[in-house]
N, C-alpha and C. Protein backbone atom coordinates (compact mmCIF):
# COMPACT_ATOMS: atom_id res chain seq x y z
N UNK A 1 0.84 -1.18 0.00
CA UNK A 1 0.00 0.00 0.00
C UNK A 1 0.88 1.24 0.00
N UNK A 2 2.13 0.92 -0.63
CA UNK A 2 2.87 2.28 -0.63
C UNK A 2 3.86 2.26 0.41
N UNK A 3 4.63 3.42 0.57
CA UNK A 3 5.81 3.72 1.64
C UNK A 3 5.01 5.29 2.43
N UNK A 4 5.61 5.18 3.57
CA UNK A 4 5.17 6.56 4.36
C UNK A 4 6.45 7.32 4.61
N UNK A 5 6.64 8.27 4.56
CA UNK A 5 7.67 9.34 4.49
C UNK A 5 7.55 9.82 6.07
N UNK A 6 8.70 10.31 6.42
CA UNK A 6 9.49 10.79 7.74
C UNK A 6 10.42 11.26 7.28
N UNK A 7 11.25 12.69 7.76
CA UNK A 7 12.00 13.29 7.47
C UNK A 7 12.34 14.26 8.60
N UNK A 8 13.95 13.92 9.32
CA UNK A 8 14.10 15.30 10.30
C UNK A 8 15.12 15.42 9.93
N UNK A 9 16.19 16.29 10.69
CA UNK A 9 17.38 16.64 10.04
C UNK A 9 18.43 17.03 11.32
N UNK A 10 19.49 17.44 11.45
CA UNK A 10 19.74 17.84 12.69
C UNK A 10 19.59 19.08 12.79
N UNK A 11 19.27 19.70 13.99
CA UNK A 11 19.20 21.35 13.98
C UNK A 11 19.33 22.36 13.60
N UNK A 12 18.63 23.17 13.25
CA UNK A 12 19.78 24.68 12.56
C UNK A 12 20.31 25.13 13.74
N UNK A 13 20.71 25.30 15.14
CA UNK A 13 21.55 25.57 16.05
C UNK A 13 22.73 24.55 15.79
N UNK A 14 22.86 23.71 15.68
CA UNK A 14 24.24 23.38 15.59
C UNK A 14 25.22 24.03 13.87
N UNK A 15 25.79 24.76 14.07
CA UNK A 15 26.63 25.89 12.95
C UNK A 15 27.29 24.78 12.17
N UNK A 16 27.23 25.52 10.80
CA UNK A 16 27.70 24.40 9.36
C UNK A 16 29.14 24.61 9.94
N UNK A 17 29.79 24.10 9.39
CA UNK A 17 31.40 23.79 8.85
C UNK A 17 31.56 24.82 8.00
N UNK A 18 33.27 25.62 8.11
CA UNK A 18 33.44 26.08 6.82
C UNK A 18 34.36 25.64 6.13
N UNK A 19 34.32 24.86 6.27
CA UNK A 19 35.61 24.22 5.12
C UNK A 19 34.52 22.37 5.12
N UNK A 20 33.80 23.17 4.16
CA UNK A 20 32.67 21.76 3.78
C UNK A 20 32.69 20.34 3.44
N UNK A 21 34.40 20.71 2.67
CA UNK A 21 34.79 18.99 1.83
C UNK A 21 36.03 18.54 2.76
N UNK A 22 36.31 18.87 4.13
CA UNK A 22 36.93 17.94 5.05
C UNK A 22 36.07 17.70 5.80
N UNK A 23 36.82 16.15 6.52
CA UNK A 23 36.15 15.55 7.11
C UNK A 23 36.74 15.16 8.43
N UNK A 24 35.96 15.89 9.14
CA UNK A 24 36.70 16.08 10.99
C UNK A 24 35.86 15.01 11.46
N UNK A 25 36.59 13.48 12.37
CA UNK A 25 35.86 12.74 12.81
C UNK A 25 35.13 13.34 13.84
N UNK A 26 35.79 14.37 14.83
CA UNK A 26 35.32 14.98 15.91
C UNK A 26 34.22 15.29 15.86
N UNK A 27 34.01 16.18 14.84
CA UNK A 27 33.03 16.64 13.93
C UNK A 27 31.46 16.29 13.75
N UNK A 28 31.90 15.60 12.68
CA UNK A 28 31.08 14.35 12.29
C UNK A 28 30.42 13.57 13.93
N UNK A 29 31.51 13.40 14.40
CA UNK A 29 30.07 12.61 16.00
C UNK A 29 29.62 13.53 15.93
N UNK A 30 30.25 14.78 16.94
CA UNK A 30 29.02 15.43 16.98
C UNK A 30 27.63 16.24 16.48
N UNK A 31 27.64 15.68 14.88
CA UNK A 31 26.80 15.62 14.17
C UNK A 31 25.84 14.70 14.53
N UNK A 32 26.38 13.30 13.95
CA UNK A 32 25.93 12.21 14.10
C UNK A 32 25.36 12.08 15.89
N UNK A 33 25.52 12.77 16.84
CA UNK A 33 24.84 12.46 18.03
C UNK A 33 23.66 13.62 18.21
N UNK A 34 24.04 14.80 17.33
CA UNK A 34 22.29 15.73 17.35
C UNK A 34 21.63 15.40 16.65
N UNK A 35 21.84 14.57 15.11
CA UNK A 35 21.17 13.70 14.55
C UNK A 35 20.12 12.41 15.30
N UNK A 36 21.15 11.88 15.82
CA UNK A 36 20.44 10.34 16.56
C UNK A 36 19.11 11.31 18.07
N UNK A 37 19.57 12.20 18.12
CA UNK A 37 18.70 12.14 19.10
C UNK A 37 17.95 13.56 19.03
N UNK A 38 17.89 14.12 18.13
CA UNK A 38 16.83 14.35 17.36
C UNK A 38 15.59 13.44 16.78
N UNK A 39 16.75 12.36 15.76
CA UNK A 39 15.90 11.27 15.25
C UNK A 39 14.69 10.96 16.68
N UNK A 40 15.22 10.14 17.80
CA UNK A 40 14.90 9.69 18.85
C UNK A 40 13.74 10.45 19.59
N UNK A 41 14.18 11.90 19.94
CA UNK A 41 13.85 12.26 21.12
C UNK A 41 12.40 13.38 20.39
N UNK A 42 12.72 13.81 19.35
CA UNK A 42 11.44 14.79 18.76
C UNK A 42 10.89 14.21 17.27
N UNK A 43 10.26 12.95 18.05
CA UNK A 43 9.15 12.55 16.58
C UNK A 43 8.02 12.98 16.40
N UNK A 44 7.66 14.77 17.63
CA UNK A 44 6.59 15.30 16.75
C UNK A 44 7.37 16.68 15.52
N UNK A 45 8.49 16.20 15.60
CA UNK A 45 9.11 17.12 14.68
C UNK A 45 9.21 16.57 13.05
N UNK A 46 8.83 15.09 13.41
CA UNK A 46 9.47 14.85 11.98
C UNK A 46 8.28 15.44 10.77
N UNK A 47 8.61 15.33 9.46
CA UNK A 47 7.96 15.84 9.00
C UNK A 47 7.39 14.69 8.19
N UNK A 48 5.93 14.76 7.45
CA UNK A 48 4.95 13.93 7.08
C UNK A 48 5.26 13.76 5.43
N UNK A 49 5.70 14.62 4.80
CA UNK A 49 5.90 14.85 3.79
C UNK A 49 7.00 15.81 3.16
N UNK A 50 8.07 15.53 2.09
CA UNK A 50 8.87 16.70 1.51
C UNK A 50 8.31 18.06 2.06
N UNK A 51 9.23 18.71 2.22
CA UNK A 51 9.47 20.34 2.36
C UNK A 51 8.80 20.56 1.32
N UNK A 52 8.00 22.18 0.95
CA UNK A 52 7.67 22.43 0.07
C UNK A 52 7.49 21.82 -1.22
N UNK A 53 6.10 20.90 -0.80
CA UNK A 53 5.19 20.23 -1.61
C UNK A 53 3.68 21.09 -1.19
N UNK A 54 3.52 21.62 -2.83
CA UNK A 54 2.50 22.77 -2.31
C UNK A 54 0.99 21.76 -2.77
N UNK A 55 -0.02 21.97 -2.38
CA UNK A 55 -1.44 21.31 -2.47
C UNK A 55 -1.79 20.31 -3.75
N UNK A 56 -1.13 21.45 -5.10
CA UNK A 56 -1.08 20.49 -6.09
C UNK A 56 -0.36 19.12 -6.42
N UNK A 57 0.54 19.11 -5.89
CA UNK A 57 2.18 18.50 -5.95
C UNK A 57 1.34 17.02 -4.85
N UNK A 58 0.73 16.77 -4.03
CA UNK A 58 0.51 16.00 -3.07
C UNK A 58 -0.23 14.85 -4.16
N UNK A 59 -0.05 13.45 -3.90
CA UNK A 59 -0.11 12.60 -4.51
C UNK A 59 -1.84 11.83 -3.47
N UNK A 60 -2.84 11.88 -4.10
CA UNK A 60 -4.19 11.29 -3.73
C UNK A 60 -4.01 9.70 -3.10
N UNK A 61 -4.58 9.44 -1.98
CA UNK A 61 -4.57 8.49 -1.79
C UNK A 61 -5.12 7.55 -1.89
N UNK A 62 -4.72 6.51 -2.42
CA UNK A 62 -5.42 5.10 -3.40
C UNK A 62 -6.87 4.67 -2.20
């Protein structure tokens, strides 16, 4: 009957990188741990559907 969509992301409080194409393990955890518990801790955050999918764009359900 289809797939259901979920989508979170990690925070906009935690600040990008500026130097985008290295890769700091340090880093990266602490990505990967506002990620996981984001994922975890705020599943009324996730979102139901793509970002800006406007009324037309939404696919009817069978």
């Amino acid at each position: 009957v289809g797939a259901k969509f979920h989508l979170t992301a990690i925070p906009d409080s935690i600040p990008m990188a500026q130097e985008g194409l290295n890769f700091d393990t340090a880093r990266m955890n602490k990505l990967f741990q506002a990620g996981y518990a984001a994922g975890i801790n705020g599943a009324d955050q996730w979102l139901k559907e793509p970002p800006h999918v406007n009324r037309y764009e939404k696919i009817a359900a069978r």
